[in-house]
C-alpha atoms as a PDB file:
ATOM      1  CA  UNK A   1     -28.107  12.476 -23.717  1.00  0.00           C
ATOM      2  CA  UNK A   2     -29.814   9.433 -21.932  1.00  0.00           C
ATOM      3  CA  UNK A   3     -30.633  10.721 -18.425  1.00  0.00           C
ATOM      4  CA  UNK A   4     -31.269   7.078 -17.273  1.00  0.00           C
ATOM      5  CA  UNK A   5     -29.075   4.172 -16.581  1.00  0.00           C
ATOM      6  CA  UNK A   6     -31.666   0.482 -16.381  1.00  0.00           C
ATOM      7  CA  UNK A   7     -29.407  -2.087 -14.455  1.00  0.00           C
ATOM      8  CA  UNK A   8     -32.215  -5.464 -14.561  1.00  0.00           C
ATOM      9  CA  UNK A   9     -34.944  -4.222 -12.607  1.00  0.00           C
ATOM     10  CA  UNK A  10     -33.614  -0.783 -11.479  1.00  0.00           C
ATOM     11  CA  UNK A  11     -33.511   2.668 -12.610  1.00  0.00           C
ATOM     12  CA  UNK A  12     -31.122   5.159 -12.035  1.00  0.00           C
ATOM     13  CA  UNK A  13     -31.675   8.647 -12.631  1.00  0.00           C
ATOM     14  CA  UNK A  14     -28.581  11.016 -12.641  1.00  0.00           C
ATOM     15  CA  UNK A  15     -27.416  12.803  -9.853  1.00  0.00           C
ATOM     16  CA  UNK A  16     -25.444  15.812 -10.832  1.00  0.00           C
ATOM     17  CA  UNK A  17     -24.388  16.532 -14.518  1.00  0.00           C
ATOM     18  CA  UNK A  18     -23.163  13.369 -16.673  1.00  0.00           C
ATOM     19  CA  UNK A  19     -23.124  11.246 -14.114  1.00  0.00           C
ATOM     20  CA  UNK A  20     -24.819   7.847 -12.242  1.00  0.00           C
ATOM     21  CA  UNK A  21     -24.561   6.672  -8.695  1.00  0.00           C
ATOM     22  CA  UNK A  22     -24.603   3.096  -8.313  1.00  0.00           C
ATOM     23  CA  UNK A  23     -23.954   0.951  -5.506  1.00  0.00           C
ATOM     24  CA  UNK A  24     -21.745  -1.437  -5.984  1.00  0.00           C
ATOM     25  CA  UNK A  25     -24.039  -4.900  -5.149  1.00  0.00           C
ATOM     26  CA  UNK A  26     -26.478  -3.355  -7.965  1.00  0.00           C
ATOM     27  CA  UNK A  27     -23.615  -3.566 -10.703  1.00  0.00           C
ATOM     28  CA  UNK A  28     -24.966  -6.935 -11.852  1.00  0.00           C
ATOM     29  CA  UNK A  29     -23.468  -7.644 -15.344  1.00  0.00           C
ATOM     30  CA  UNK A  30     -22.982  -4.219 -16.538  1.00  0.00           C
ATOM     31  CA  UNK A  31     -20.828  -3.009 -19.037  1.00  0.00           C
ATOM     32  CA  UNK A  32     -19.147   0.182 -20.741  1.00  0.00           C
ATOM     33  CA  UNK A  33     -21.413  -0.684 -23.629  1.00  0.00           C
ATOM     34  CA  UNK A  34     -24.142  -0.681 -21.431  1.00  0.00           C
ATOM     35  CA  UNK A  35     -23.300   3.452 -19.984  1.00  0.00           C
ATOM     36  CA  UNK A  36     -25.291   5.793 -22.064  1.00  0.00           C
ATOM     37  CA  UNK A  37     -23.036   8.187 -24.083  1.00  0.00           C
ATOM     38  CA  UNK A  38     -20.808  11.187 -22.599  1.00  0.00           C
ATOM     39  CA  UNK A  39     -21.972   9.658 -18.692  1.00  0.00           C
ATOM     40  CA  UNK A  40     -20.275   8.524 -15.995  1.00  0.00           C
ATOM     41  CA  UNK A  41     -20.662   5.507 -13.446  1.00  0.00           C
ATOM     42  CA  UNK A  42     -19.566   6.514  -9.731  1.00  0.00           C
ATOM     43  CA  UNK A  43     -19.896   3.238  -7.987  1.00  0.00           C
ATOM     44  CA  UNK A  44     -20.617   3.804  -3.784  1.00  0.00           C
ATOM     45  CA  UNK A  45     -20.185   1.092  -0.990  1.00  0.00           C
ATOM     46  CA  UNK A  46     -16.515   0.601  -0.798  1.00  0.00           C
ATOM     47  CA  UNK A  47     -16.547   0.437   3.104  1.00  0.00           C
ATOM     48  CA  UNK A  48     -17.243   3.238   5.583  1.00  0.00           C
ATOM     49  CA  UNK A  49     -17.442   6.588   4.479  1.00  0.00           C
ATOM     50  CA  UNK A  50     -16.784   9.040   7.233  1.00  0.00           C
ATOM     51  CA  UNK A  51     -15.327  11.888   7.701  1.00  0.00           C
ATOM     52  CA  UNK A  52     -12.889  10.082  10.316  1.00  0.00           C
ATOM     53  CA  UNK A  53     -12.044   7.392   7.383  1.00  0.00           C
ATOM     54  CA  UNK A  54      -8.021   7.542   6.780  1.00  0.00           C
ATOM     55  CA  UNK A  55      -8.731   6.074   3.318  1.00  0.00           C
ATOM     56  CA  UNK A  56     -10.999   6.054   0.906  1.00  0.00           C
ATOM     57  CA  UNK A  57     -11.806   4.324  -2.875  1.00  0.00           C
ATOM     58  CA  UNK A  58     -13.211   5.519  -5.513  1.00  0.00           C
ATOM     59  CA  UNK A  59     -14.291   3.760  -8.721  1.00  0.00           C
ATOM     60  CA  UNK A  60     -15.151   5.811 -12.276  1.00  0.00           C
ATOM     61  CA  UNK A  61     -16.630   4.249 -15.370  1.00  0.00           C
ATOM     62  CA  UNK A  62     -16.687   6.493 -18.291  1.00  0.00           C
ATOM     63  CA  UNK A  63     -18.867   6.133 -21.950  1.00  0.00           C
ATOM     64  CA  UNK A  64     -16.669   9.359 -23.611  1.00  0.00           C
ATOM     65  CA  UNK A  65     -17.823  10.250 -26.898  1.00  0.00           C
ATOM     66  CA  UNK A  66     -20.505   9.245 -29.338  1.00  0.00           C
ATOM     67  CA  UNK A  67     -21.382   6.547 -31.735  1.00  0.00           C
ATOM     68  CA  UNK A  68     -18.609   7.209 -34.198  1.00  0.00           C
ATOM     69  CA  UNK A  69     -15.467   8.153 -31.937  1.00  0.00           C
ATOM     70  CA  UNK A  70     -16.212   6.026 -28.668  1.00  0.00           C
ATOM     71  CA  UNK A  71     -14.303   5.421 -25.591  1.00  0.00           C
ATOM     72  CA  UNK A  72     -14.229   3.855 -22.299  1.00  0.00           C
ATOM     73  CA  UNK A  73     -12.126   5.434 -19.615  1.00  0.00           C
ATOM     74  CA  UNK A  74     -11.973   3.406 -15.965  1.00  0.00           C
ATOM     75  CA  UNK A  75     -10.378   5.440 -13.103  1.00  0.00           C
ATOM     76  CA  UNK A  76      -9.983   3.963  -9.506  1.00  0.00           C
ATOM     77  CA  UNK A  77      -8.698   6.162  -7.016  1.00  0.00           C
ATOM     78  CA  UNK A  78      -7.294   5.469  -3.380  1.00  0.00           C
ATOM     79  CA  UNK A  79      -7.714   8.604  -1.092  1.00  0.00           C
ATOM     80  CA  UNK A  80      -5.522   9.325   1.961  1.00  0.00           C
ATOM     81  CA  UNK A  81      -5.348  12.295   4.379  1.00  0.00           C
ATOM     82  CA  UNK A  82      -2.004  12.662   6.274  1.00  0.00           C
ATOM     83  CA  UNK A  83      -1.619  15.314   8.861  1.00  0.00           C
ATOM     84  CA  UNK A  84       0.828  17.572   8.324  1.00  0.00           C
ATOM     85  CA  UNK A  85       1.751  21.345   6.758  1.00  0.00           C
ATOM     86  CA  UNK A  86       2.740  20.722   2.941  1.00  0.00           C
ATOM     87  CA  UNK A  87       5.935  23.288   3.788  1.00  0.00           C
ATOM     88  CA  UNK A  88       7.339  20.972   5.606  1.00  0.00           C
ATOM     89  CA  UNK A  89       9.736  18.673   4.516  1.00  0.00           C
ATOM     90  CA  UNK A  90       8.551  15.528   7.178  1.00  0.00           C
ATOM     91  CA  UNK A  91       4.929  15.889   5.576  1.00  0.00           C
ATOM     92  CA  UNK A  92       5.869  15.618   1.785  1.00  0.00           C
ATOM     93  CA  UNK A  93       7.868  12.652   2.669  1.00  0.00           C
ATOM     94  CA  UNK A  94       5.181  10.982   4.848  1.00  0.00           C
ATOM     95  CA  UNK A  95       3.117  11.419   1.655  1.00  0.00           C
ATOM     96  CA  UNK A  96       5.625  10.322  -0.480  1.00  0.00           C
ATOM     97  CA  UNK A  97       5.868   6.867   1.726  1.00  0.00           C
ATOM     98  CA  UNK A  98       1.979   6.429   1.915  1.00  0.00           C
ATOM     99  CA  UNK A  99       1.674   6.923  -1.713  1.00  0.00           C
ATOM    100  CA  UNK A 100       4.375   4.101  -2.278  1.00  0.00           C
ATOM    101  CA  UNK A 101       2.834   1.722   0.217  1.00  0.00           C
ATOM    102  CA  UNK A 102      -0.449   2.108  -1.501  1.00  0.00           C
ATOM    103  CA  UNK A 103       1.206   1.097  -4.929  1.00  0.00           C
ATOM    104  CA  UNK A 104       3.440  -2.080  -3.168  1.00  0.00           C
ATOM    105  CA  UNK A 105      -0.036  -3.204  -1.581  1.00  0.00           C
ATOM    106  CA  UNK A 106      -2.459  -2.619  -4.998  1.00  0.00           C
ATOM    107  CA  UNK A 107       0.341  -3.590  -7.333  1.00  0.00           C
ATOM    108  CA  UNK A 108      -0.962  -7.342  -8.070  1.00  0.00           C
ATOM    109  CA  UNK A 109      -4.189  -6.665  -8.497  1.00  0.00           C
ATOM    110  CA  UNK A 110      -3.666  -3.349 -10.997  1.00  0.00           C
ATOM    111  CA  UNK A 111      -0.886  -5.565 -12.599  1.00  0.00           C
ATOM    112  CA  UNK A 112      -3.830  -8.563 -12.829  1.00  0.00           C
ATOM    113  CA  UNK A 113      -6.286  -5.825 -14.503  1.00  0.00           C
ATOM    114  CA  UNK A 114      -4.535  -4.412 -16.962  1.00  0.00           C
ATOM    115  CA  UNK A 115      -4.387  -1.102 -14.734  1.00  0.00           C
ATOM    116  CA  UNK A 116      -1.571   1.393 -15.201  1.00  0.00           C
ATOM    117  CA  UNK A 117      -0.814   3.966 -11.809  1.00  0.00           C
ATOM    118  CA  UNK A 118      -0.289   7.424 -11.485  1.00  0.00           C
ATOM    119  CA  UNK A 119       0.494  10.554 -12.714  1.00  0.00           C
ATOM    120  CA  UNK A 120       0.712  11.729  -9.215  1.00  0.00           C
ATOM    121  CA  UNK A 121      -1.957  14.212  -7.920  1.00  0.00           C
ATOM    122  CA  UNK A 122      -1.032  17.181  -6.138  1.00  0.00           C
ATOM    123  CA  UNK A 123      -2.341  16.968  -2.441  1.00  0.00           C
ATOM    124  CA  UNK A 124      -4.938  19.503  -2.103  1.00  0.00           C
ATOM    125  CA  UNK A 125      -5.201  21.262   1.554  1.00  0.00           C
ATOM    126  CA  UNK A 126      -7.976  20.691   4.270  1.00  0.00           C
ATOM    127  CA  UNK A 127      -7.431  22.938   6.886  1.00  0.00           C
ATOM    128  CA  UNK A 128      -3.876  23.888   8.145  1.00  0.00           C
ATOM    129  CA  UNK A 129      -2.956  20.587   9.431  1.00  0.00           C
ATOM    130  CA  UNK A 130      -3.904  18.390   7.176  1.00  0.00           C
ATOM    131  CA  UNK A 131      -3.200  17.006   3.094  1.00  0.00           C
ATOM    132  CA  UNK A 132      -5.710  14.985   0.974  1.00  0.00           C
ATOM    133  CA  UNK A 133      -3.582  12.764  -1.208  1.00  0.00           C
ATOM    134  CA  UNK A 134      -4.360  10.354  -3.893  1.00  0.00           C
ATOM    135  CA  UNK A 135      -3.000   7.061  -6.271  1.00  0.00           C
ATOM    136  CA  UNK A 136      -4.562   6.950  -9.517  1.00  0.00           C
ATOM    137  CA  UNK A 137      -5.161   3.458 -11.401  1.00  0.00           C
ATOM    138  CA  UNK A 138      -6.280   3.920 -14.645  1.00  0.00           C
ATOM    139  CA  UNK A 139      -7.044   1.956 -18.114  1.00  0.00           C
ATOM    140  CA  UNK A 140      -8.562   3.086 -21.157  1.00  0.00           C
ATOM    141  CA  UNK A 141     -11.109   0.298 -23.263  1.00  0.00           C
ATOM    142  CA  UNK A 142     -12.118  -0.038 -26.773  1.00  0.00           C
ATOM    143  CA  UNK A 143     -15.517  -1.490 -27.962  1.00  0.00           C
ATOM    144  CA  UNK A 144     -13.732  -4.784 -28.551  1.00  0.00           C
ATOM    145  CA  UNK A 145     -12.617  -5.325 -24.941  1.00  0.00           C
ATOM    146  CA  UNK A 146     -16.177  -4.255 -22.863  1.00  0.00           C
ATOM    147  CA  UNK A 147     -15.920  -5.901 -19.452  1.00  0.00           C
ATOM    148  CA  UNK A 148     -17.793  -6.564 -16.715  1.00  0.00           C
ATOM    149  CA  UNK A 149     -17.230  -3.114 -14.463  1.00  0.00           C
ATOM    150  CA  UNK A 150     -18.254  -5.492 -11.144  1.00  0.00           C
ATOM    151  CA  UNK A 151     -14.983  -7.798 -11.849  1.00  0.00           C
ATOM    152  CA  UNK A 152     -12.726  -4.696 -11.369  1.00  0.00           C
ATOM    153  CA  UNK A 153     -14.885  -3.009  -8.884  1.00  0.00           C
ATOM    154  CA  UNK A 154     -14.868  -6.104  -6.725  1.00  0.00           C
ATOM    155  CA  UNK A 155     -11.521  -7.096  -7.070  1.00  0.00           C
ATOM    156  CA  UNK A 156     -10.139  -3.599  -5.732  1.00  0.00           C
ATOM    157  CA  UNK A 157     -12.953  -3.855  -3.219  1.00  0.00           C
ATOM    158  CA  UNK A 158     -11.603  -7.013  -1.986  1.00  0.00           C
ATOM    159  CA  UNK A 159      -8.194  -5.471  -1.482  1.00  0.00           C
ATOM    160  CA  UNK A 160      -9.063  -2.129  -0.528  1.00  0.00           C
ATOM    161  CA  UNK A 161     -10.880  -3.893   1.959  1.00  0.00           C
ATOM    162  CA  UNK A 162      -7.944  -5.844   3.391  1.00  0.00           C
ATOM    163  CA  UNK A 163      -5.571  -2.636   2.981  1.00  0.00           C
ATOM    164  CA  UNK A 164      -7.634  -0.930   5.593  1.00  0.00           C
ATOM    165  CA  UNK A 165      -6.552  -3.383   8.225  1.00  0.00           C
ATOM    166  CA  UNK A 166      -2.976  -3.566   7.181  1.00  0.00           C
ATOM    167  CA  UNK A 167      -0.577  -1.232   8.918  1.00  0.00           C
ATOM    168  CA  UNK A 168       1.344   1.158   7.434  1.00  0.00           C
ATOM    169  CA  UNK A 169       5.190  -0.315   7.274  1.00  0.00           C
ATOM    170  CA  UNK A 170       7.300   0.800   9.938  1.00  0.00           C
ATOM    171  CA  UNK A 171      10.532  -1.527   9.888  1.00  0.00           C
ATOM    172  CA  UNK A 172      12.490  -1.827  12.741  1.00  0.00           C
ATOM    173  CA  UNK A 173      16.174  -3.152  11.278  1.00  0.00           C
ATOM    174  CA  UNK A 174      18.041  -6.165  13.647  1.00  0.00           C
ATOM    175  CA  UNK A 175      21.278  -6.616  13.326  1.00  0.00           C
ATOM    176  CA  UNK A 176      24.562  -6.910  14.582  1.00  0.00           C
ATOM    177  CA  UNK A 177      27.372  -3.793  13.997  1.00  0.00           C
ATOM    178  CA  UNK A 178      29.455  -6.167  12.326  1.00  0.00           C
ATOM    179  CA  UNK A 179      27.126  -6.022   9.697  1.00  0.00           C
ATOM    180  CA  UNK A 180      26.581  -2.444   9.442  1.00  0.00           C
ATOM    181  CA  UNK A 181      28.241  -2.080   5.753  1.00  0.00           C
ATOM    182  CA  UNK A 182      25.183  -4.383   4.596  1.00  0.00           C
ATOM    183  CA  UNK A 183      22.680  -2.677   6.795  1.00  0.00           C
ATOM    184  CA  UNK A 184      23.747   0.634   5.487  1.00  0.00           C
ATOM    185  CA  UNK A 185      23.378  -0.459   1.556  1.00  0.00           C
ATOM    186  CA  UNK A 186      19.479  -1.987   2.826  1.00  0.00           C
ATOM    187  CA  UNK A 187      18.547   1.076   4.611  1.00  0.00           C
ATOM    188  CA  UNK A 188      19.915   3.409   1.659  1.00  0.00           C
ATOM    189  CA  UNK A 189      17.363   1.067  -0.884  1.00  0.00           C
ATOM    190  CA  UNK A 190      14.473   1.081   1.683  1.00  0.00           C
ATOM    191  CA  UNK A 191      14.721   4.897   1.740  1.00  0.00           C
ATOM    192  CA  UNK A 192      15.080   5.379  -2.188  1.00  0.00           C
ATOM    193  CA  UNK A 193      11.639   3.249  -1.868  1.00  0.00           C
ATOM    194  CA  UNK A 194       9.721   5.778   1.015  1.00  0.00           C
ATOM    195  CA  UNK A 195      10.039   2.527   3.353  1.00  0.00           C
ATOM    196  CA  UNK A 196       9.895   4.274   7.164  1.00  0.00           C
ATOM    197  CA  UNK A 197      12.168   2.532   9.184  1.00  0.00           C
ATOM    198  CA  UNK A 198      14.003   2.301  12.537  1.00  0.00           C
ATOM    199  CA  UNK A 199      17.749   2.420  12.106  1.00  0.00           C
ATOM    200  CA  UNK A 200      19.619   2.393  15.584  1.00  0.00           C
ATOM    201  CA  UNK A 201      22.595   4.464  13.831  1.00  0.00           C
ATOM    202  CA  UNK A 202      19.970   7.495  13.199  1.00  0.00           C
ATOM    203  CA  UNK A 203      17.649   6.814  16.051  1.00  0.00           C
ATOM    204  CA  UNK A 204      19.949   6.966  19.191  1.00  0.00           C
ATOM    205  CA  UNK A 205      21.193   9.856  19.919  1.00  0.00           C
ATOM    206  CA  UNK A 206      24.343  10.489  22.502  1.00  0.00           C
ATOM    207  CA  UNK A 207      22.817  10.891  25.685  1.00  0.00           C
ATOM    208  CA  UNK A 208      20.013   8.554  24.460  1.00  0.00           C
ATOM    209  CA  UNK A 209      18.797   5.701  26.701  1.00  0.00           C
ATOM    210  CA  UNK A 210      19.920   2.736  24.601  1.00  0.00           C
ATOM    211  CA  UNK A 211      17.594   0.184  25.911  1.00  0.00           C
ATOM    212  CA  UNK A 212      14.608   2.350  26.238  1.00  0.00           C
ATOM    213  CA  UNK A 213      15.401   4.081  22.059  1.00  0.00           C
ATOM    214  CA  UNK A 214      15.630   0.286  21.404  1.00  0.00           C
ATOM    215  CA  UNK A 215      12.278  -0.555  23.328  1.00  0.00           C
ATOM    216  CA  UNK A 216      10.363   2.332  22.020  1.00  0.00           C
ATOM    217  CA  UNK A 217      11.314   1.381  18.362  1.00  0.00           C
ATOM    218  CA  UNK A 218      10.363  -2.053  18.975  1.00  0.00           C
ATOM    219  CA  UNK A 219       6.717  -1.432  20.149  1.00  0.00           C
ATOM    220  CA  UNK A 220       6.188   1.280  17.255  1.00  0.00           C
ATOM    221  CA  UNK A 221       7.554  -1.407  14.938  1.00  0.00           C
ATOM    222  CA  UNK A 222       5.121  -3.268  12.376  1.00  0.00           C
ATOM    223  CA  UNK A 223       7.693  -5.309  11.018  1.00  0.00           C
ATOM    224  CA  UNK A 224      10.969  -6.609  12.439  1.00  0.00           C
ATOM    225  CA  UNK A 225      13.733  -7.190   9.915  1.00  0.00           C
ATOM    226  CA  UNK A 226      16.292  -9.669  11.189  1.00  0.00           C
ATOM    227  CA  UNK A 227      19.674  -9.345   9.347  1.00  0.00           C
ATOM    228  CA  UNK A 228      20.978 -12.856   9.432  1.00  0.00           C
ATOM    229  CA  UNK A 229      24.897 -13.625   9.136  1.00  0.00           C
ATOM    230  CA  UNK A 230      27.020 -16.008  10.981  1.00  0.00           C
ATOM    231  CA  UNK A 231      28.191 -13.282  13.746  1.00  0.00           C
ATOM    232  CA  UNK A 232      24.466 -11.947  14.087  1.00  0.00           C
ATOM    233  CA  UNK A 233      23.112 -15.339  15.011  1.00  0.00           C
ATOM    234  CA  UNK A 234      26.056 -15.715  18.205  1.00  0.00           C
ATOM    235  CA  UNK A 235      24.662 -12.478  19.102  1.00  0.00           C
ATOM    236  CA  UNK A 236      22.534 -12.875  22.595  1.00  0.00           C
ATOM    237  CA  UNK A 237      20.719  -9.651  22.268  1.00  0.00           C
ATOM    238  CA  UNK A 238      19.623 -10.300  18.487  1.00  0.00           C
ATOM    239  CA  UNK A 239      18.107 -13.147  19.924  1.00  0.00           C
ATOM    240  CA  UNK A 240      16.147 -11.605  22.715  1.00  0.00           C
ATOM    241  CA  UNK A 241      14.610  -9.299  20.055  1.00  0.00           C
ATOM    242  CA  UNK A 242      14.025 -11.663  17.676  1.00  0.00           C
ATOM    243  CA  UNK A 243      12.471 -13.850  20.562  1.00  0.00           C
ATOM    244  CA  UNK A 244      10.581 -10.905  21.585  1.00  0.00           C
ATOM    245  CA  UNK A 245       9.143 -10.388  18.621  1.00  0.00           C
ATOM    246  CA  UNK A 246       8.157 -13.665  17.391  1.00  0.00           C
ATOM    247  CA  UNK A 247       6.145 -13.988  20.292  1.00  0.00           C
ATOM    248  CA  UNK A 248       4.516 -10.725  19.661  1.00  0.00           C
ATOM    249  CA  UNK A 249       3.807 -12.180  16.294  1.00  0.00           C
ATOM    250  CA  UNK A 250       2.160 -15.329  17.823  1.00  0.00           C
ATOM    251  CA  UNK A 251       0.153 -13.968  20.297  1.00  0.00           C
ATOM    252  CA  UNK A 252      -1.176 -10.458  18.845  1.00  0.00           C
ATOM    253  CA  UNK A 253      -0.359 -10.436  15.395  1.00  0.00           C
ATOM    254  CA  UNK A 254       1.292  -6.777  16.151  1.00  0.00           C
ATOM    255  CA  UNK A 255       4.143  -7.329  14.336  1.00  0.00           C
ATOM    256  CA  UNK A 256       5.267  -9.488  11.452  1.00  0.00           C
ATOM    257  CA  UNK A 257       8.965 -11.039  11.314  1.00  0.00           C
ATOM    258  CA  UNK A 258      11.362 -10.490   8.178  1.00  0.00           C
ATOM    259  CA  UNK A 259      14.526 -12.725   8.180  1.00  0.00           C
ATOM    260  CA  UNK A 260      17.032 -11.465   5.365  1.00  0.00           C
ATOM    261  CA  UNK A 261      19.719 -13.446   4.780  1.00  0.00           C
ATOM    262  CA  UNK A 262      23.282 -11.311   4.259  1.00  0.00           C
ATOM    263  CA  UNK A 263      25.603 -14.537   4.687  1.00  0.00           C
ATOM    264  CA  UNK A 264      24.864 -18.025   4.372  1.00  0.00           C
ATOM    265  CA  UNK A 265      25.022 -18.955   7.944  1.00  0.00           C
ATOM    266  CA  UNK A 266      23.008 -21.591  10.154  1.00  0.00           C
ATOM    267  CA  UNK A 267      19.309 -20.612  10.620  1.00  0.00           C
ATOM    268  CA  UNK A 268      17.963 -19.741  14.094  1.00  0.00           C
ATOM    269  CA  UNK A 269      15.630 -22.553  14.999  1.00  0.00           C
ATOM    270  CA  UNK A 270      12.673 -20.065  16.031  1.00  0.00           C
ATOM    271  CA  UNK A 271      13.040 -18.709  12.350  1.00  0.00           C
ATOM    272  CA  UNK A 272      13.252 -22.291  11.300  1.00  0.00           C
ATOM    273  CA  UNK A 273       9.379 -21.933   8.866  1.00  0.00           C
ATOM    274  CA  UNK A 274       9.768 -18.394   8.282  1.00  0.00           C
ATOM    275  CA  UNK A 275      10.966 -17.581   4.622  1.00  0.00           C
ATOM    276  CA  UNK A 276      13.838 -15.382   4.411  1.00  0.00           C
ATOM    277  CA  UNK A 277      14.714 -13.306   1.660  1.00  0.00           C
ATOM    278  CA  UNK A 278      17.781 -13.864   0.416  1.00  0.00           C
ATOM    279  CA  UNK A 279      20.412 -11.218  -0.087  1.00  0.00           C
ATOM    280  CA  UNK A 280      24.072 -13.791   0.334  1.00  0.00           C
ATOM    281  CA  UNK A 281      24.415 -13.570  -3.343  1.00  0.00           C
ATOM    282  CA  UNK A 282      22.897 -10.888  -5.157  1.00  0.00           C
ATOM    283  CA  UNK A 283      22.182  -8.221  -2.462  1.00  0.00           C
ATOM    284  CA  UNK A 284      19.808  -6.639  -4.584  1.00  0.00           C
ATOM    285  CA  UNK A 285      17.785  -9.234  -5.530  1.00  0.00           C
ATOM    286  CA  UNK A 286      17.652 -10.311  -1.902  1.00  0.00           C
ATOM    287  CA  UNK A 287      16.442  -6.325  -1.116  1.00  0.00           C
ATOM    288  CA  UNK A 288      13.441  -6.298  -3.763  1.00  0.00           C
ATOM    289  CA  UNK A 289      12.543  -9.766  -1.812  1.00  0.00           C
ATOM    290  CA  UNK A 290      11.979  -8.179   1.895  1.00  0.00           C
ATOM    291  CA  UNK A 291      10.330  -5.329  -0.169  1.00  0.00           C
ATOM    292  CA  UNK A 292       7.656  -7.236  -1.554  1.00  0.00           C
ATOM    293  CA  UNK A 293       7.073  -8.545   1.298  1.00  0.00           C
ATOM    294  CA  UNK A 294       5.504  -5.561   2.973  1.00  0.00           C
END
């Protein structure tokens, strides 16, 4: 087997068996073609690397087999560590959500590439109190369709790189209790799709400070769902949070506002250029909306 790898004016030499390091500004136009036989390209220098990174990406070029039975196998993978003890039931489903949120947020760009996701990975242990999970993307190339491995590598970059300063979804749900047949239905979907959300039905307790269950929730909130109908919009207090929120939105960008429409009813005027999704006449539809959203 070739134990070098020429890339224009620089060698690389092998660093463990069957396998290249190279960083990802010194892909230039390289190709599977261009991977000796039976090696692998790791590419480095998706962001910081430390152990105190929450996520981390990485990107696997593979030249499988010889002249006669060749194949190209691409593998990007998007590391998390979530603390937690795997017995517990709170832990597998905070994995469950962060492996979800990582599909929502890559799913253009894998869909754009040609990438299929998954199978799941089991999360592997790292200490007592904490789980190392993973999202596979995958695709498998032919001869006939040899890309350029710094397109994809770049691409995921890009969006790995604005992942890492998106917050993981926690909804907080705004509505009035005359809807609370509708809200019910959303929460149920958001929950089938490992969503975490603030529901004031679960969340306050009897005995529970109502304004200070509501204010916590707000403040842990990164997105505020407003469930519009024509009695949430009389509703004083659904305006205060909305209010509240929108101007949280304005001046710190620590929360972003989702308007779903229930009923056709008139919109708020501080909602007035926010798109709503729109749930009046096929609740489902409207659902998959606010979800693609986050």
């Amino acid at each position: 087997m070739n134990e070098v790898l020429q890339i224009g004016s620089v060698t690389y030499r092998k660093v463990k068996h069957g396998v290249f390091e190279v960083p990802l500004d010194g892909l230039d136009s390289l190709r599977f073609t261009d991977i000796p036989y039976y090696s692998t390209v790791e590419v480095t220098g998706f962001g910081p690397d430390t152990p105190e990174q929450e996520y981390h990406l990485s990107f696997d070029a593979t030249h499988a087999g010889g002249p006669h039975n060749e194949e190209f196998m691409l593998y990007i993978h998007v590391h998390f560590h979530e603390p937690g003890d795997w017995s517990q039931p709170d832990a597998v489903r905070a994995v469950m959500r962060r492996r979800q949120h990582i599909r929502r947020f890559f799913r253009g760009i894998a869909t754009q590439l040609g990438l299929s996701d998954g199978p799941d990975i089991t999360p592997a242990f790292a200490g007592n109190s904490v789980l190392l999970g993973d999202v596979l993307f995958s695709r498998t190339f032919t001869r006939f369709d040899n890309p350029i491995l710094a397109d994809y590598a770049k691409a995921f970059s890009d969006h790995f790189n604005a992942f890492l300063v998106a917050k993981n979804p926690h909804l907080f749900i705004c509505h009035a209790s005359e809807d609370t047949e509708f809200v019910q239905q959303l929460c149920s979907f958001l929950d089938s799709q490992e969503v975490s959300l603030w529901y004031d039905r679960r969340e306050i307790k009897v005995g529970d400070s109502v304004v200070h269950r509501i204010s916590a929730g707000l403040e842990s909130a990164s997105h505020l769902v407003v469930v519009l109908s024509p009695v949430a919009v009389t509703k004083p207090w659904v305006r205060r949070e909305l209010s509240s929120a929108v101007m949280r939105q304005i001046q710190t960008a620590s929360v972003v506002v989702l308007p779903i429409l229930a009923e056709a009813c008139e919109i708020p005027a501080i909602l007035a250029d926010i798109r709503y999704a729109n749930a009046s006449t096929d609740r489902m539809r409207g659902f998959q909306e606010l979800l693609d959203a986050l």
